[in-house]
C-alpha atoms as a PDB file:
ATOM      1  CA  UNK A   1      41.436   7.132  -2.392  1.00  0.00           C
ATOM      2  CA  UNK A   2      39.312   6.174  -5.508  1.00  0.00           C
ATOM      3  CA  UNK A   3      37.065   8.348  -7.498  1.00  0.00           C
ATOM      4  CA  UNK A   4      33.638   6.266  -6.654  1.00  0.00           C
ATOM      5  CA  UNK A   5      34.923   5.808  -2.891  1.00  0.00           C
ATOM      6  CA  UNK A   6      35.127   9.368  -2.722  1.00  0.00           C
ATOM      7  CA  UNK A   7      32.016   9.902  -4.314  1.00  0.00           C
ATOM      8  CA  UNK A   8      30.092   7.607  -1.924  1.00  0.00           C
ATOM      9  CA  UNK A   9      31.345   9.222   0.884  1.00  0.00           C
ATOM     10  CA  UNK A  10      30.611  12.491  -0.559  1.00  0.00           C
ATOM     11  CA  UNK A  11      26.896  11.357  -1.133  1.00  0.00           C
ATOM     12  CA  UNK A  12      26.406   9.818   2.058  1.00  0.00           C
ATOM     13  CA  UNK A  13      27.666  12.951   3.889  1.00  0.00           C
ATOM     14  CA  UNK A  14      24.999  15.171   1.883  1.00  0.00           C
ATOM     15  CA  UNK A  15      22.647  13.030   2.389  1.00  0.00           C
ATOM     16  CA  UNK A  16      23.032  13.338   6.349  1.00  0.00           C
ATOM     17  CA  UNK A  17      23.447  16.745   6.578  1.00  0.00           C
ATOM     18  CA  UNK A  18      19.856  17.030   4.898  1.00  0.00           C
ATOM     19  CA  UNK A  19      18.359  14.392   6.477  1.00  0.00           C
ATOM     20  CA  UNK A  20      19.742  16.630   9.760  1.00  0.00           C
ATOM     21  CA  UNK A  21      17.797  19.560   8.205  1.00  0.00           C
ATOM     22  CA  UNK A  22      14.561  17.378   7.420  1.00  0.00           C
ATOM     23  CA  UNK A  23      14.030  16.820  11.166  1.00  0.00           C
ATOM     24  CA  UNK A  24      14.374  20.659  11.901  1.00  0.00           C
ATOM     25  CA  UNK A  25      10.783  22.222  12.947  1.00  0.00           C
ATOM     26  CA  UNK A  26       9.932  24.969  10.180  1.00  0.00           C
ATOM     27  CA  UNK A  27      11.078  27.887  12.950  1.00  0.00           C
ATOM     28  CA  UNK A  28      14.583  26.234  13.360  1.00  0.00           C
ATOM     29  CA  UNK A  29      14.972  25.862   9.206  1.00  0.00           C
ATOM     30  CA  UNK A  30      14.137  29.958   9.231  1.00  0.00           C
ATOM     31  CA  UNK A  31      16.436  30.588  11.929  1.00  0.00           C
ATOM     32  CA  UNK A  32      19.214  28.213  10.384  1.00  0.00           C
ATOM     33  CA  UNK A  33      18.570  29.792   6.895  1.00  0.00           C
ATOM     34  CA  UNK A  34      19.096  33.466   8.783  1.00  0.00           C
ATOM     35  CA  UNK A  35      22.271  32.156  10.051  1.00  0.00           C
ATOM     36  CA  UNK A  36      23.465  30.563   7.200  1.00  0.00           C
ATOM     37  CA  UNK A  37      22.750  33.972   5.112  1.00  0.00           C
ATOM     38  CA  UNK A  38      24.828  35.844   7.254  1.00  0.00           C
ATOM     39  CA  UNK A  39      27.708  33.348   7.758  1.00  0.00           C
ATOM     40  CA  UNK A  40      27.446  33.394   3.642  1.00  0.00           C
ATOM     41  CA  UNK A  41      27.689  37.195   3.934  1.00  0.00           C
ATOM     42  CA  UNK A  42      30.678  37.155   6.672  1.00  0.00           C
ATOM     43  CA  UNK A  43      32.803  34.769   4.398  1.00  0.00           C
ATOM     44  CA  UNK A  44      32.153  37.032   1.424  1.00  0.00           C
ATOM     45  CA  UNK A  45      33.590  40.159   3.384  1.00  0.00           C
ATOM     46  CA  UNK A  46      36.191  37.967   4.604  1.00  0.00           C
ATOM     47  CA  UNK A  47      36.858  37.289   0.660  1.00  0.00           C
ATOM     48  CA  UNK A  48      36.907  41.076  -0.342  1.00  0.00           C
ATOM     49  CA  UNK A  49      39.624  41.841   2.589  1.00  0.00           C
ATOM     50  CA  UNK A  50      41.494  39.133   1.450  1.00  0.00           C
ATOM     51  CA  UNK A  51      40.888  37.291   5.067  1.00  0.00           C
ATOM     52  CA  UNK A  52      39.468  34.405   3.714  1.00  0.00           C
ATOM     53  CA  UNK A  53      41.672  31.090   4.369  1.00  0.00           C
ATOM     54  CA  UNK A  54      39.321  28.778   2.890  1.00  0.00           C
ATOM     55  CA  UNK A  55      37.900  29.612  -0.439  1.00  0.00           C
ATOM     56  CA  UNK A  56      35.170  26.451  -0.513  1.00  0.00           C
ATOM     57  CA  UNK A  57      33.574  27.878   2.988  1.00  0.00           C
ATOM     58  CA  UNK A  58      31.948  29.947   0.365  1.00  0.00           C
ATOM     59  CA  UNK A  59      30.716  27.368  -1.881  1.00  0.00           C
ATOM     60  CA  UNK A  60      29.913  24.792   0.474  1.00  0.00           C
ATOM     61  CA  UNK A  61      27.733  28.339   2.380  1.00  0.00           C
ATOM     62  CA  UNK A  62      26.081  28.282  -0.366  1.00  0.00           C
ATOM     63  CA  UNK A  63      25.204  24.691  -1.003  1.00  0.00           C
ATOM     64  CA  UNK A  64      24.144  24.383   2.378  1.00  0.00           C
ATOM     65  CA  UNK A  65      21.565  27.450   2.390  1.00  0.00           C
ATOM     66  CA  UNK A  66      20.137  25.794  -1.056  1.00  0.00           C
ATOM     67  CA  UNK A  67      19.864  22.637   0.585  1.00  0.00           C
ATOM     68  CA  UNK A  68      17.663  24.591   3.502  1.00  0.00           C
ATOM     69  CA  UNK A  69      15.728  26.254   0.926  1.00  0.00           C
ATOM     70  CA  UNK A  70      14.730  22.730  -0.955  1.00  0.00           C
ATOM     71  CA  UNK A  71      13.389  21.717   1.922  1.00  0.00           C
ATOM     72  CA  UNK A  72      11.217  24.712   2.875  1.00  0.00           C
ATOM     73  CA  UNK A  73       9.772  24.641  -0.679  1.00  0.00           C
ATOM     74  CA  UNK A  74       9.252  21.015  -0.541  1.00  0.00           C
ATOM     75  CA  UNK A  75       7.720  21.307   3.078  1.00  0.00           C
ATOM     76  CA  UNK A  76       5.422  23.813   1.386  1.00  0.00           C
ATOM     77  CA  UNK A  77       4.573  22.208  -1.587  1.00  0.00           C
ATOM     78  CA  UNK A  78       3.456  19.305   0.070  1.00  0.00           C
ATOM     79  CA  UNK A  79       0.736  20.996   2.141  1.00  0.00           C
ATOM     80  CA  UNK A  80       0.016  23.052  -1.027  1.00  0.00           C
ATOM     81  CA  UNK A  81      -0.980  19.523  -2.000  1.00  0.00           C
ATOM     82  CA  UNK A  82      -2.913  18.324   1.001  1.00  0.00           C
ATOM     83  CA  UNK A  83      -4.714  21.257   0.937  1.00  0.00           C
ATOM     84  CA  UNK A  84      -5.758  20.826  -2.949  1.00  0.00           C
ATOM     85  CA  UNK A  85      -6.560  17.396  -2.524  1.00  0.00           C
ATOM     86  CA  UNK A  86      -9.251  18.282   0.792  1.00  0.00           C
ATOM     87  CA  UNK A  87     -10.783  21.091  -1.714  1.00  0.00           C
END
């Protein structure tokens, strides 16, 4: 498979996986956060015993608690925003 048909793929993958995590209410992005954390935590201890089959669960852990993170901060700055503006 090509380079840029990969890529494309690749981007419109991410791009539903957070659009999945935009329509999340704010409680299920904390709980899914939590989960991801610990999932993150499990893999790493599965890493240290030398259980781990596949090394990228790891990275791909990681991207996906950033991704949930983004959009907490974003959710946040944008009623930071709203509220400024009503002052």
């Amino acid at each position: 498979m090509p380079l840029m048909v990969k890529w494309a793929f690749l981007t419109r993958y991410l791009e539903m996986k957070a659009q999945h995590y935009r329509e999340m209410s704010p409680d299920e992005l904390e709980s899914t956060l939590q989960e991801l954390q610990t999932h993150l935590f499990d893999l790493r201890s599965q890493a240290v015993t030398e259980k781990l089959e596949n090394s990228k669960a790891i990275v791909n852990a990681k991207r996906d608690i950033a991704r949930v993170k983004t959009i907490i901060r974003e959710r946040t700055q944008t009623q930071r925003s709203i509220f400024d503006s009503h002052s």
